[in-house]
Each structure stands twice: as structure tokens, then as C-alpha cells.
Protein backbone atom coordinates (compact mmCIF):
# COMPACT_ATOMS: atom_id res chain seq x y z
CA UNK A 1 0.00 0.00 0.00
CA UNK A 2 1.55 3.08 -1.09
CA UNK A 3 0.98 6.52 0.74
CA UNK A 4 0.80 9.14 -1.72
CA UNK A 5 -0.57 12.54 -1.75
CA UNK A 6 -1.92 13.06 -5.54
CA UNK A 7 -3.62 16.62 -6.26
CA UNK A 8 -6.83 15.34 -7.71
CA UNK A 9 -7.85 18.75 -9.55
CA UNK A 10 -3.75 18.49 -11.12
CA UNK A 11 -3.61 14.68 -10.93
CA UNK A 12 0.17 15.30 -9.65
CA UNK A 13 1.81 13.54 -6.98
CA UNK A 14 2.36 15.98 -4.55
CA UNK A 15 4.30 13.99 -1.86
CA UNK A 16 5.03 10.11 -0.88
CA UNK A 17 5.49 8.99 2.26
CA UNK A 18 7.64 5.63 3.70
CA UNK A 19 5.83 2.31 4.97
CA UNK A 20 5.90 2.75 8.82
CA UNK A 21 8.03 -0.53 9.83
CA UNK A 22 7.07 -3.59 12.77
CA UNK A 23 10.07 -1.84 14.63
CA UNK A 24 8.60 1.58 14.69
CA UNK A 25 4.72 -0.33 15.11
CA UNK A 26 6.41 -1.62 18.59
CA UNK A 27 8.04 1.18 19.24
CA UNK A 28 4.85 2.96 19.22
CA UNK A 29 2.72 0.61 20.79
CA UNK A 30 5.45 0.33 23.79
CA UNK A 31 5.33 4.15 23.99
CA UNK A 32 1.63 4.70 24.10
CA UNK A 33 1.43 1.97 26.91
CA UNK A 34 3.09 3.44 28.79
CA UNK A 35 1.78 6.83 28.32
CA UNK A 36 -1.92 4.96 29.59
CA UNK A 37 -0.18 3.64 32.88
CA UNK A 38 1.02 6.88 33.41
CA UNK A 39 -2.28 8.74 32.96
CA UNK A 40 -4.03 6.29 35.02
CA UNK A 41 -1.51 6.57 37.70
CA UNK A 42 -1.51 10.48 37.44
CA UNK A 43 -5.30 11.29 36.14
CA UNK A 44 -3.56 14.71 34.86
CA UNK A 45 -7.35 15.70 33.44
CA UNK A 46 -6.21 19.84 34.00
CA UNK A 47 -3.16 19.26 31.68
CA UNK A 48 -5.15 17.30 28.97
CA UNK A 49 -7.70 20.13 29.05
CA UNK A 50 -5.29 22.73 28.92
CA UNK A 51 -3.77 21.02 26.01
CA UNK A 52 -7.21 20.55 24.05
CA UNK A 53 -7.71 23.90 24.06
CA UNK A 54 -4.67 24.73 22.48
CA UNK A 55 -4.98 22.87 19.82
CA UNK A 56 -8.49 24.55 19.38
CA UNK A 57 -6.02 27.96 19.17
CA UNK A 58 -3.64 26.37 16.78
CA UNK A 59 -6.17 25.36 14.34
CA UNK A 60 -8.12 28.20 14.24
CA UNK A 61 -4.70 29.83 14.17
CA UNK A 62 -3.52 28.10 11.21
CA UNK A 63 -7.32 27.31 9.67
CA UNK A 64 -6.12 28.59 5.94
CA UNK A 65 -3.26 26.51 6.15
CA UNK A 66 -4.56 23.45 7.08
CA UNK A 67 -7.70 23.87 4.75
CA UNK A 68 -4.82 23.80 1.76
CA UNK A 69 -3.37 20.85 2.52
CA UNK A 70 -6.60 19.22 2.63
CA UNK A 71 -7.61 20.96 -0.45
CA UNK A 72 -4.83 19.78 -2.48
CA UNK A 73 -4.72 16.42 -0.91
CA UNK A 74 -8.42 15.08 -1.93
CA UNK A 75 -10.17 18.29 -3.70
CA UNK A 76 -12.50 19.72 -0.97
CA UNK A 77 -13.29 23.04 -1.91
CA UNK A 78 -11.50 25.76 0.25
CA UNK A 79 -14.63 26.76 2.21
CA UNK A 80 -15.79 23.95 3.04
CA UNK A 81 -11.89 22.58 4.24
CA UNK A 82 -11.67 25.29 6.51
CA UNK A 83 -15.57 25.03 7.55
CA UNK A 84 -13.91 21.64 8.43
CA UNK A 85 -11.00 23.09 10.55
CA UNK A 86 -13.66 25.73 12.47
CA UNK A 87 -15.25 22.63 13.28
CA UNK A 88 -12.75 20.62 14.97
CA UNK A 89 -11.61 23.52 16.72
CA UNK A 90 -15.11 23.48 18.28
CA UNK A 91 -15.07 19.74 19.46
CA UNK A 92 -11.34 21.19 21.48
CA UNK A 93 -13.94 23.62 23.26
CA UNK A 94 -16.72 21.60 23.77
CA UNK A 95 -14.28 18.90 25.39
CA UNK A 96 -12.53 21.00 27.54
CA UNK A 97 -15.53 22.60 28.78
CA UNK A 98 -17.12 19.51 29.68
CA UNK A 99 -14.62 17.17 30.81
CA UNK A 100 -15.11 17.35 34.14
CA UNK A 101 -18.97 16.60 33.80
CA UNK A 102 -17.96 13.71 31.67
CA UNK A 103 -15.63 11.83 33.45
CA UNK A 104 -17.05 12.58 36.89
CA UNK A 105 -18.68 9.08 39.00
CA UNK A 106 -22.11 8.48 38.76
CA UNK A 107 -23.87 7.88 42.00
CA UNK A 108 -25.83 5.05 42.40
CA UNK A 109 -29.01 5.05 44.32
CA UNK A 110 -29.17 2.02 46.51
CA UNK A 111 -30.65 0.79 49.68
CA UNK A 112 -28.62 -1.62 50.19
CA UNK A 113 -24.95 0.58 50.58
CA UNK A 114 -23.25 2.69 48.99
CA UNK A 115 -22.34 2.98 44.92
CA UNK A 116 -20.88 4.24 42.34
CA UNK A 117 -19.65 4.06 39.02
CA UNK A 118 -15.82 5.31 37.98
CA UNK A 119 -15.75 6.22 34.28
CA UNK A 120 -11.72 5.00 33.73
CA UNK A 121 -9.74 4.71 30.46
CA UNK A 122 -9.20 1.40 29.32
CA UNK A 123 -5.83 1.99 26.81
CA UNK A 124 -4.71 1.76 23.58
CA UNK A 125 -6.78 2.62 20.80
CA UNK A 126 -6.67 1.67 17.09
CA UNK A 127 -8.23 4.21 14.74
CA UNK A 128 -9.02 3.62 10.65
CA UNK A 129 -10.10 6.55 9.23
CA UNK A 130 -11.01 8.12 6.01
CA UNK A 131 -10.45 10.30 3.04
CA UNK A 132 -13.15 12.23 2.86
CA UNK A 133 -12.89 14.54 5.83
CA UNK A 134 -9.21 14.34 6.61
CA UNK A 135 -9.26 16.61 9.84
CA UNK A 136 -12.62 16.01 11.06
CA UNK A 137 -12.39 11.69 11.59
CA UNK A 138 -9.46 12.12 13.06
CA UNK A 139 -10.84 15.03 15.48
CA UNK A 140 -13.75 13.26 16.18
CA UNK A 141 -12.38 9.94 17.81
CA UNK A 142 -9.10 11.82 18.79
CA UNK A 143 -10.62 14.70 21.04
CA UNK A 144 -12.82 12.94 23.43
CA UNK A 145 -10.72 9.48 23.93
CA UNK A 146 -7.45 12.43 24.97
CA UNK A 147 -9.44 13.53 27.39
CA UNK A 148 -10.63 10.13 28.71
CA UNK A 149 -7.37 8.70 29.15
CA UNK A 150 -6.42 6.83 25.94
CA UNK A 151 -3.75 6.86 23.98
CA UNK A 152 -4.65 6.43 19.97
CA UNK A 153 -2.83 4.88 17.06
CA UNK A 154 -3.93 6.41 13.61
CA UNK A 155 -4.11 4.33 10.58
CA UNK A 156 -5.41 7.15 7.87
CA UNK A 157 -6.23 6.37 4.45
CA UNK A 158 -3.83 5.92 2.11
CA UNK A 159 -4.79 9.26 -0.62
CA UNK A 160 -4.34 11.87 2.39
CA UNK A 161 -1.41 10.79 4.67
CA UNK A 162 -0.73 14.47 4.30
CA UNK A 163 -3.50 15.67 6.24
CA UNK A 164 -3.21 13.16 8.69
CA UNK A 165 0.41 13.96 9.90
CA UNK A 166 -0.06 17.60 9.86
CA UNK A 167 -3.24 16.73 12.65
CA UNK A 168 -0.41 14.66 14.57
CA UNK A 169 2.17 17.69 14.60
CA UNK A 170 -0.09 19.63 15.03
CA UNK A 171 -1.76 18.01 18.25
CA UNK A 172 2.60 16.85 18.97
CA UNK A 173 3.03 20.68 19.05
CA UNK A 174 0.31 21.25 21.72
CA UNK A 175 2.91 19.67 24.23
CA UNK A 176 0.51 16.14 24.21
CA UNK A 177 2.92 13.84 25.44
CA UNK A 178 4.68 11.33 23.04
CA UNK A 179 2.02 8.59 22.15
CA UNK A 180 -0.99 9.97 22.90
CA UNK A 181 -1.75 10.14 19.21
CA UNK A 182 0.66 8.92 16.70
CA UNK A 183 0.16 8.93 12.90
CA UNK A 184 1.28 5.82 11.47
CA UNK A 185 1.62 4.35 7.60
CA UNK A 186 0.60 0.97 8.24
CA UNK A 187 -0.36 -1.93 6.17
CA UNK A 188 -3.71 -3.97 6.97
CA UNK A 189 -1.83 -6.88 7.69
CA UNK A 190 0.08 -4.28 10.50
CA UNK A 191 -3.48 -3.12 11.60
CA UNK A 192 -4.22 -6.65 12.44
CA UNK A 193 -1.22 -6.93 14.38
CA UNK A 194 -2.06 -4.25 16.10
CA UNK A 195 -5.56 -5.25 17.47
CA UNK A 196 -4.54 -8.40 17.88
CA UNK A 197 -1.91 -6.92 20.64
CA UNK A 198 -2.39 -7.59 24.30
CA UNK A 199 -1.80 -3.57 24.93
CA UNK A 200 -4.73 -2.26 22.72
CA UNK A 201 -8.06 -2.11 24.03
CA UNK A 202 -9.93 -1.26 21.09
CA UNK A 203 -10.65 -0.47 17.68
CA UNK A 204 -12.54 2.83 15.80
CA UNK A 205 -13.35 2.64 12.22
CA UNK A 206 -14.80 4.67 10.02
CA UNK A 207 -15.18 3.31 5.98
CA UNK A 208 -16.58 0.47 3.84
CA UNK A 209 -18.38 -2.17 5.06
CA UNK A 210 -15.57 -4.51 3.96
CA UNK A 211 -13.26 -2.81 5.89
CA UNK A 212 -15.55 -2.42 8.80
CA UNK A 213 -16.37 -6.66 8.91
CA UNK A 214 -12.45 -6.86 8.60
CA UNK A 215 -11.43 -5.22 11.36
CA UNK A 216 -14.48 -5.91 13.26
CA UNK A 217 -13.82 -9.90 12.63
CA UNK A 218 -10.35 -9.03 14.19
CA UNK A 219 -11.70 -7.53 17.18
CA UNK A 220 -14.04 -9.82 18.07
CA UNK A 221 -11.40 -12.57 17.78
CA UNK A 222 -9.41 -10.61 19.80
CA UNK A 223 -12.09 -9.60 22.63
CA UNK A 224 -11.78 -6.11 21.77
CA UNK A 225 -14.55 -3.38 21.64
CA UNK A 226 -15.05 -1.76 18.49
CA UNK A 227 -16.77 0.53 17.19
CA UNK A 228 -17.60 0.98 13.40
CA UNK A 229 -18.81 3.97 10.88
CA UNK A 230 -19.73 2.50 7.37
CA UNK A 231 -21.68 4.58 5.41
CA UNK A 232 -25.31 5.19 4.54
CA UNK A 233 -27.92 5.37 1.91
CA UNK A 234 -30.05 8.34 3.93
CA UNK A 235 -33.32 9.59 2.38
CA UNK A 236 -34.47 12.68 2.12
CA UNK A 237 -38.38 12.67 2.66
CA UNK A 238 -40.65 15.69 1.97
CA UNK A 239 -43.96 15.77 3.48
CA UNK A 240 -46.81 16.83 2.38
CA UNK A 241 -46.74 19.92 4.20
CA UNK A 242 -42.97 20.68 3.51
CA UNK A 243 -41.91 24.38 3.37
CA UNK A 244 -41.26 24.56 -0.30
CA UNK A 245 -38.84 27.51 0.01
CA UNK A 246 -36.58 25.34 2.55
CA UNK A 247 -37.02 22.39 0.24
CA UNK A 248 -34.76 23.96 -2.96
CA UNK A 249 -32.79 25.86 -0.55
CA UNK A 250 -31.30 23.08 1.04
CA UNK A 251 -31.51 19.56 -1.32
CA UNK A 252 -29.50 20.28 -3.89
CA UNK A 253 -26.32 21.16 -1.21
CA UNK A 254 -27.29 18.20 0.86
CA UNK A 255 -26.08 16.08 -2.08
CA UNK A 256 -23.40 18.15 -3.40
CA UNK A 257 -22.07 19.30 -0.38
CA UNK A 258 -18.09 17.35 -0.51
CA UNK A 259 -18.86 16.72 -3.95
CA UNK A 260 -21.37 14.08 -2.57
CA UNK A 261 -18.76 12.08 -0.82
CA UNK A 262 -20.48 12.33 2.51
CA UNK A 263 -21.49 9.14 4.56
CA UNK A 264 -24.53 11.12 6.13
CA UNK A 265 -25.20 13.38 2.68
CA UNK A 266 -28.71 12.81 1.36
CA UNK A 267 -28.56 10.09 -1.45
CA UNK A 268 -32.16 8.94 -2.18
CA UNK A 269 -34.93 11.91 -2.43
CA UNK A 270 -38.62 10.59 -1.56
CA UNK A 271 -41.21 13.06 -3.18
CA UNK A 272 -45.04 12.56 -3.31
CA UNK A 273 -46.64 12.09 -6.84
CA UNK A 274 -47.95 15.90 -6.62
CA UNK A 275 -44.46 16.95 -6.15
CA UNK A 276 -41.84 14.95 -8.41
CA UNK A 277 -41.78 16.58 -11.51
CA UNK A 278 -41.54 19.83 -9.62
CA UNK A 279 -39.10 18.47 -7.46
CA UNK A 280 -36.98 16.90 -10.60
CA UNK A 281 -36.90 20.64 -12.63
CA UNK A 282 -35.69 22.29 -9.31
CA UNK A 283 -32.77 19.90 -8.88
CA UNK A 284 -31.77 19.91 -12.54
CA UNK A 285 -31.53 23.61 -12.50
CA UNK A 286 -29.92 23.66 -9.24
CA UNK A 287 -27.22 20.75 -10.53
CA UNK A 288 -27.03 22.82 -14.05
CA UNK A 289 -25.36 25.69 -12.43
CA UNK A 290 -22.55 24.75 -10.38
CA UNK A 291 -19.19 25.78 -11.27
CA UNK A 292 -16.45 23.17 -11.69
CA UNK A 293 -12.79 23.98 -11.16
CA UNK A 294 -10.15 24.57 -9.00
CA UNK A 295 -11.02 23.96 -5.23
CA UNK A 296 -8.67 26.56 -4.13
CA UNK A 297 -10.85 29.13 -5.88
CA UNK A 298 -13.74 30.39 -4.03
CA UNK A 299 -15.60 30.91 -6.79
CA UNK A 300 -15.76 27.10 -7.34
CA UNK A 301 -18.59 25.52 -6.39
CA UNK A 302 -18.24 21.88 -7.44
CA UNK A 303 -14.94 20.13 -6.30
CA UNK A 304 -13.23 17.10 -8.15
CA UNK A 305 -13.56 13.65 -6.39
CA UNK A 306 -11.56 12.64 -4.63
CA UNK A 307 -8.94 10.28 -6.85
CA UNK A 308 -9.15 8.53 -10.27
CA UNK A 309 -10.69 5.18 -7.99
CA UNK A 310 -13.41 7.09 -6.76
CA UNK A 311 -14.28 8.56 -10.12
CA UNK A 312 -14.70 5.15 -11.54
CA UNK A 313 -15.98 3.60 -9.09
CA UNK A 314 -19.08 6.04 -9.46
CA UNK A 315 -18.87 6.08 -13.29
CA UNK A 316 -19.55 1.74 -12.48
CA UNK A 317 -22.48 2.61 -10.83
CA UNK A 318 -24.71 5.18 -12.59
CA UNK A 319 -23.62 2.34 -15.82
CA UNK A 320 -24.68 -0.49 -13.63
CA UNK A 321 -27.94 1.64 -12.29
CA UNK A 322 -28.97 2.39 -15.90
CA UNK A 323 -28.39 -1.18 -17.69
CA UNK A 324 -30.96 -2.54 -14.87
CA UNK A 325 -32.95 -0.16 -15.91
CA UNK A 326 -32.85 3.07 -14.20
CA UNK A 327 -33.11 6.50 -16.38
CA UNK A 328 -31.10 9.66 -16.32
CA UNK A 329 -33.08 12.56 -15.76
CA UNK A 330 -30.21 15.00 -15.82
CA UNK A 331 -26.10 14.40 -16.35
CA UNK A 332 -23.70 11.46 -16.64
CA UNK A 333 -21.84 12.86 -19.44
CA UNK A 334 -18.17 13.03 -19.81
CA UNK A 335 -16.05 16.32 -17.92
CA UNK A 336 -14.09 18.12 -20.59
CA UNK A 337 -11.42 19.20 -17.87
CA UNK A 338 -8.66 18.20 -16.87
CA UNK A 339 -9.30 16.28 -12.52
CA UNK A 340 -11.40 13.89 -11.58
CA UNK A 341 -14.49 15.69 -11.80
CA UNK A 342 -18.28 13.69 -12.23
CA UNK A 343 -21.18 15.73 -13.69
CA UNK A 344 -23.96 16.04 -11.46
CA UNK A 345 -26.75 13.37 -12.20
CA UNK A 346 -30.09 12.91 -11.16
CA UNK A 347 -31.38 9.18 -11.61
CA UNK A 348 -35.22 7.83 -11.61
CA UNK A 349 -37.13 4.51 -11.88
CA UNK A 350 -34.64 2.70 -9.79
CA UNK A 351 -36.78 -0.53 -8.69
CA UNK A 352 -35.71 -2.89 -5.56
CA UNK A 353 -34.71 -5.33 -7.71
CA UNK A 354 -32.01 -2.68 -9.15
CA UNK A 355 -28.25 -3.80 -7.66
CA UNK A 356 -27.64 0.13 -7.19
CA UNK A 357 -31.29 0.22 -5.18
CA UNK A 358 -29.24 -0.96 -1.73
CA UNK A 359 -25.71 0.46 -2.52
CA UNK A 360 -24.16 4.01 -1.50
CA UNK A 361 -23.03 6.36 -4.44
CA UNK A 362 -20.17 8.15 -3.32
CA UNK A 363 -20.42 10.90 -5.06
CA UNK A 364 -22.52 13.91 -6.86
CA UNK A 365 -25.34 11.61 -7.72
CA UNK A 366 -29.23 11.70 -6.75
CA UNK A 367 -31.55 8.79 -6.36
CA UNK A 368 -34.78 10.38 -7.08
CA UNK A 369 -38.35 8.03 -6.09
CA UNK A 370 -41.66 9.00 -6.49
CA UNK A 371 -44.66 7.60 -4.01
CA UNK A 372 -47.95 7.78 -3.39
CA UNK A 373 -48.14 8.14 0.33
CA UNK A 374 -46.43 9.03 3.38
CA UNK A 375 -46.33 5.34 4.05
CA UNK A 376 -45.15 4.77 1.54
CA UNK A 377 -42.46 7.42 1.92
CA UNK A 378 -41.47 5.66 5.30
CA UNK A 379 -41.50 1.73 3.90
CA UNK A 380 -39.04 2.83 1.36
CA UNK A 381 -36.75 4.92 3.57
CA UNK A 382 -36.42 1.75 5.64
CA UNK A 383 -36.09 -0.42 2.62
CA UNK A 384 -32.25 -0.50 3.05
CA UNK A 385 -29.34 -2.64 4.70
CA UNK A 386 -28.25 0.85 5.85
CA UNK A 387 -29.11 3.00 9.08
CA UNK A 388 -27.14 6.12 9.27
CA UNK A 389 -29.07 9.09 8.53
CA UNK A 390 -32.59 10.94 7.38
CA UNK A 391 -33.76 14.17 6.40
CA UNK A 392 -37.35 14.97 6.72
CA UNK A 393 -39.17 18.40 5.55
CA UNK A 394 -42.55 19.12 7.22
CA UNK A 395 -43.97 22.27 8.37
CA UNK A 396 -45.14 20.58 11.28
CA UNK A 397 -42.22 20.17 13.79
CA UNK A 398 -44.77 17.30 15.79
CA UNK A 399 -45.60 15.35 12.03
CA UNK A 400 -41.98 15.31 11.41
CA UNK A 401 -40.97 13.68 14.46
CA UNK A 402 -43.55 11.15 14.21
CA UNK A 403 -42.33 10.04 10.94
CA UNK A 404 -38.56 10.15 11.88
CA UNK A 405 -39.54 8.02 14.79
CA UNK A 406 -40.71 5.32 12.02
CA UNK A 407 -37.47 5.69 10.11
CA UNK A 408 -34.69 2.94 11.26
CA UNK A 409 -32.33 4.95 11.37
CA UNK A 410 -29.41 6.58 13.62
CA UNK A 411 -29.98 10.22 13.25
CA UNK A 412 -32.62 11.93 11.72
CA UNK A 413 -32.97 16.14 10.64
CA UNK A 414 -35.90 18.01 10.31
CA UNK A 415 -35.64 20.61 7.90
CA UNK A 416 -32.27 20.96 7.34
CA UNK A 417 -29.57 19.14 5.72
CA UNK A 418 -27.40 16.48 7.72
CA UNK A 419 -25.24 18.14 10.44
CA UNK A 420 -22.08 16.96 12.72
CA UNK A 421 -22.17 19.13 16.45
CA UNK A 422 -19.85 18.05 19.00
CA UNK A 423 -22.79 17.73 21.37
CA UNK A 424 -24.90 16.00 19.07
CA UNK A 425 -24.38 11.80 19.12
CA UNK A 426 -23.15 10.52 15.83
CA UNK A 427 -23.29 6.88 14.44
CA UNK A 428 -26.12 4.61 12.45
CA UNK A 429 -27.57 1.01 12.92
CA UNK A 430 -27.82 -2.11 10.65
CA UNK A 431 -24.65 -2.03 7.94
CA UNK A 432 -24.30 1.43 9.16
CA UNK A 433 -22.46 0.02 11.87
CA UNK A 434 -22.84 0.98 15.53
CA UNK A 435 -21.18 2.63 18.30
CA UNK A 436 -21.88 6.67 18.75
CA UNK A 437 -18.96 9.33 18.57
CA UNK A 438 -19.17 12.90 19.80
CA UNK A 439 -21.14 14.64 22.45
CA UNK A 440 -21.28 12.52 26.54
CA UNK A 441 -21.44 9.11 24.20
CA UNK A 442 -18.02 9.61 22.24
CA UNK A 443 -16.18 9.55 26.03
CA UNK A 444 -18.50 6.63 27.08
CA UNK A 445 -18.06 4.28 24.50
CA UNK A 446 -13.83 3.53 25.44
CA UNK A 447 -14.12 4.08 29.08
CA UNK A 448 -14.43 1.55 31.78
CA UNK A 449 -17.87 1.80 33.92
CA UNK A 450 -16.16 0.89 37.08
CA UNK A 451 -18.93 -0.54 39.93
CA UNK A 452 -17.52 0.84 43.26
CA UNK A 453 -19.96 -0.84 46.04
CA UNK A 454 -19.60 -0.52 49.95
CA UNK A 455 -22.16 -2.76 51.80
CA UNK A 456 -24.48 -1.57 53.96
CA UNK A 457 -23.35 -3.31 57.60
């Protein structure tokens, strides 16, 4: 596996970087050891904090900076790359400013003595993470396990290795001691090692659902927790009493946003019969004016994908889609430019029995069904191995939250594109994985409920 950065708007190789060796793998793994004994043993929670914030001030510090790298690395336009930066800097904040409520013990109420319940680290963590938002997966599992207590190992994807280390220097730089998060180039075979180690404790993924039932399989033969990310098909359902306005305000960017490669971006619209064709003109003139080019230009709107893979990867699909039948309402013709842009496409008539009717499109595509009847609307929305995210439009705050309580699903917005908070709980259900990140449940989910119980005499 070779770590490259490769400019995907200039489809140059920017910069490769070396293998990480088993000798620097057990270097690492003996460092960050001991780095848990020695937080257990200390609990410095004040330092960590102090350091968290920090690297809030260094991001936000350096936010144009960082939002190049990433820019150059996998083609996110420049807004949106340092939206991305903002962003992490606000998960430092919300960390710090909450630790303490976190981590505290839990009283138990019990007549029979007295209890409670420690909230400890448990060690070692393994994370796989992504392309797509370079700064953000890493910030997300990164932030809240610091502050618990864990050390993490960080096996990024293999197009932005870039991004990944500047994150690691950048949170090295803070004054983090040695091993609480190192940035490593391994192999798969390594990250198996890895789990399999008596040191680590457990295992974060975010990506495919191969990847995630490889690593996964690993764990569990291991008897390690994990925790796994894997993508979504999420619908986008408008109600019969949808605010209209809203509606083309916000659809066409929930699918474009990233150039569509978002695990939580809305991939399948669900539009009453009244509504479709309407529905159909206002995305094809919303997809009909966005400006390809250079994602270092503001003035860009639509950014390449993210490599050469990716791009035909989702040129396989809209074929596949459209030789079982499926018929393109707007796009899938060939980019005159030079990057690995994809035209915007709107598909219809995709039927169940359709391969691409249960598979994620990565990419600047929309799934567009038509239906009869709000249940309807909800049967297909749950029609799907995946369980990540929803989007619902309804004038009626109580009608939406009826129907997103029908949707199987692990998040759900009402009237408003999807959306990542630091206090807001982030993960799916069914091959969308499980396990939450951010907010109280991103510290919870690697920390040790400890039961301490004193008889009553």
C-alpha cells in the first residue's frame, strides 16, 4: 500500500510517504502503553484540558493553512476545508468545557450501601479513518478518547497521509505527550497486528463495510470493543406539508455538499406524486449551475472527487444503475477538464430489484423516487441494509418527528440538511455500523464503567 498525496484537480503527486516498519509499530505501541499507565496513575485531566484547548487555538490559528493541505490532498473546496477546521476547533472547546462533567462518578441510588460508578480509560486505541474529511475523523475519535485517558494509534487512508500527519504535529506541538496520538503508515496486515496486541483495548473505524467486517472480525477474535462507521444510503423525505422555500434551498447542497462524498449526505430523495416533476426541474436547474474547477478558488462551487478510484468507481455505478434499468433525468456525461471531476446526475425509476437500489453512491449523484403516500415514503426509507441518517421536511415540527420516529435509522434532521455538532451523538444502525462518537457518548463508549460498592453493615 503506497501513501501518496496526488492533487486530484492536477492529478500530480504531490508527496510520498515511507511504509511505517514492525520496529517503529512496537516502538509505538510500547510508547503509548506506557503513556496509559502513566495517565491512570496520574489522572492529569487539568493538563489534557489545557492542552485541548490549544490545539483549538492552533487550528483556528492556522485554519487557511490546514484547509490547503486538505484541499490539495483530496479536492475539498477551500470553504468547506476550513468550515472543516472551524469545526474541529469546536469539538477542542466543547471537550474541555465539559470534561469534568464527563468523566465525573455516577452515583448510584441504593438501599442496600453505597455505589458508584468510575468512568476510567481502558488503553490503547486503534483508529481507521477516512479520506473524505481528513481533519474532522481524526478530530472526532481523537478529542474525546485524549481527554478520557487513551492513547490512539492512527491508521489514515492511504490518498491523504498528508492531512493526517499535519493533525499529529499539530496536536505533537500542543505539548501532548509522546504517544498519545501517533500517525502511522501501516499496512492492513500491521493493523491486524495491532488489534490483535495484548496492549490495545480497542478499535474505531470509520469506511466500507468490507473494511468495517475486517477489522471488526479481528476484534471480536481478539475480545476487543469496536466501534464501526460504514456509510449510509439516507433519504431525504418531503412531506406533504414541507416548506417549499426550505425544500430547494437546502436539497440540492445536501447532495453536493463534498462533492457528494459524505457518509450522512442525502442520497435517495422521496417526493409525493404531486411533487416529483416539480421536485426533478428544481434539482436539474440547481445541478445545471454549479461551477467546476479549481477547489482553491472560491468561486468554485463543485470540487473534483476525490482520486481517479473514486471517479470510476461512481462512473460503475450510474452504468450499472442504468443497464438494470434506471433512467437519467439529468447528467452522466463526460467532464471536458482536466481532474477527476463527475457531472452532477439525477437518476429515476430505480426498482428494488435494481443492484444500485441498496448500494451508497459516493459521489454527486441523486436517487430520485416518487410515491404515493407518506407510508409509503417511510416503507421505502427503511427499505435498506443501511441505518445512518434521514432528512425529513414538514412544516409541522410534531408530524416530522412522528415520521422520523418510524425511520430505522441513527440520526434523523428536520428541515435541514445532515449536520455533525460536537454535542450531538453521531453513528447509524444495521450495515451502518454501531457505536456513537461525539457529544457525553463519544467519552463513554472507550471508558471503563467501574462498579464501586460498599455494603451496607
Amino acid at each position: 500500500m503506497a501513501y501518496q498525496s496526488i492533487n486530484p484537480f492536477t492529478n500530480q503527486v504531490e508527496k510520498t510517504f515511507e511504509n511505517t516498519t514492525d520496529e517503529e509499530l512496537e516502538q509505538t505501541l510500547t510508547t503509548a502503553h506506557q503513556l496509559y499507565l502513566d495517565w491512570r496513575k496520574y489522572n492529569d485531566l487539568e493538563e489534557r484540558k489545557r492542552q485541548i484547548l490549544k490545539l483549538g487555538q492552533i487550528l483556528r490559528e492556522r485554519c487557511v493553512e490546514y484547509a490547503t493541505v486538505m484541499s490539495k490532498e483530496m479536492g475539498k473546496l477551500i470553504g468547506e476545508a476550513e468550515g472543516e477546521v472551524d469545526l474541529c476547533a469546536s469539538f477542542c472547546d466543547y471537550y474541555a468545557a465539559h470534561a469534568d462533567e464527563f468523566m465525573q462518578p455516577k452515583i448510584i441510588a441504593t438501599t442496600s450501601g453505597r455505589a458508584k460508578v468510575l468512568k476510567q480509560s481502558l488503553g490503547i486505541l486503534i483508529a481507521v479513518e477516512p479520506w473524505n474529511f481528513p481533519f474532522y475523523q481524526i478530530a472526532r475519535v481523537f478529542i474525546p478518547n485524549f481527554i478520557a485517558g487513551n492513547p490512539m494509534i492512527l491508521k489514515d487512508a492511504s490518498n491523504c497521509p498528508a492531512s493526517a500527519q499535519a493533525f499529529a504535529d499539530a496536536v505533537k506541538e500542543v505539548g501532548a505527550p509522546a504517544g498519545s496520538l501517533t500517525n502511522l503508515f501501516l499496512s492492513y496486515d500491521q493493523v491486524n497486528k495491532a488489534i490483535a496486541d495484548k496492549r490495545v483495548a480497542g478499535v474505531c473505524l470509520t469506511g466500507s463495510e468490507r473494511g468495517g467486517a475486517t477489522v471488526a472480525k479481528e476484534a471480536g477474535a481478539n475480545l476487543k470493543k469496536s466501534t464501526l462507521e460504514l456509510g449510509g444510503n439516507d433519504a431525504f423525505i418531503i412531506l406533504d406539508d414541507a416548506d417549499w422555500d426550505l425544500v430547494e434551498k437546502v436539497a440540492p447542497a445536501a447532495r453536493l455538499y463534498n462533492a457528494g462524498q459524505v457518509c450522512t449526505s442525502s442520497k435517495r430523495f422521496i417526493v409525493l406524486e404531486k411533487d416529483y416533476d416539480r421536485f426533478l426541474k428544481m434539482m436539474k436547474d440547481a445541478f445545471s449551475k454549479v461551477k467546476m474547477g479549481d477547489p482553491l478558488d472560491p468561486l468554485t462551487t463543485l470540487a473534483p472527487l476525490s482520486s481517479k478510484k473514486a471517479k470510476e468507481k461512481l462512473q460503475q455505478q450510474v452504468a450499472t444503475a442504468v443497464e438494470n434499468g434506471a433512467k437519467v433525468y439529468y447528467g452522466n456525461k463526460p467532464v471536458d477538464m482536466e481532474g477527476q471531476f463527475f457531472m452532477p446526475t439525477i437518476l429515476t425509476d430505480i426498482t428494488p430489484d435494481n443492484p444500485i437500489f441498496d448500494t451508497e453512491m459516493f459521489g454527486p449523484v441523486a436517487s430520485v423516487y416518487k410515491v404515493s403516500s407518506e407510508e409509503e415514503a417511510i416503507e421505502l426509507a427503511n427499505n435498506s441494509s443501511y441505518g445512518l441518517g434521514n432528512t425529513i421536511f414538514s412544516n409541522d415540527s410534531e408530524h416530522a418527528e412522528r415520521v422520523a420516529a418510524k425511520i430505522e435509522t441513527g440520526m434523523s434532521w428536520i428541515n435541514a440538511g445532515w449536520a455533525s455538532l460536537p454535542e450531538l451523538p453521531f453513528g447509524g444502525v444495521k450495515n451502518s455500523g454501531y457505536g456513537r462518537e461525539l457529544s457525553s457518548y463519544g467519552i463513554d463508549e472507550f471508558t471503563n464503567k467501574h462498579l464501586i460498592y460498599e455494603a451496607r453493615q
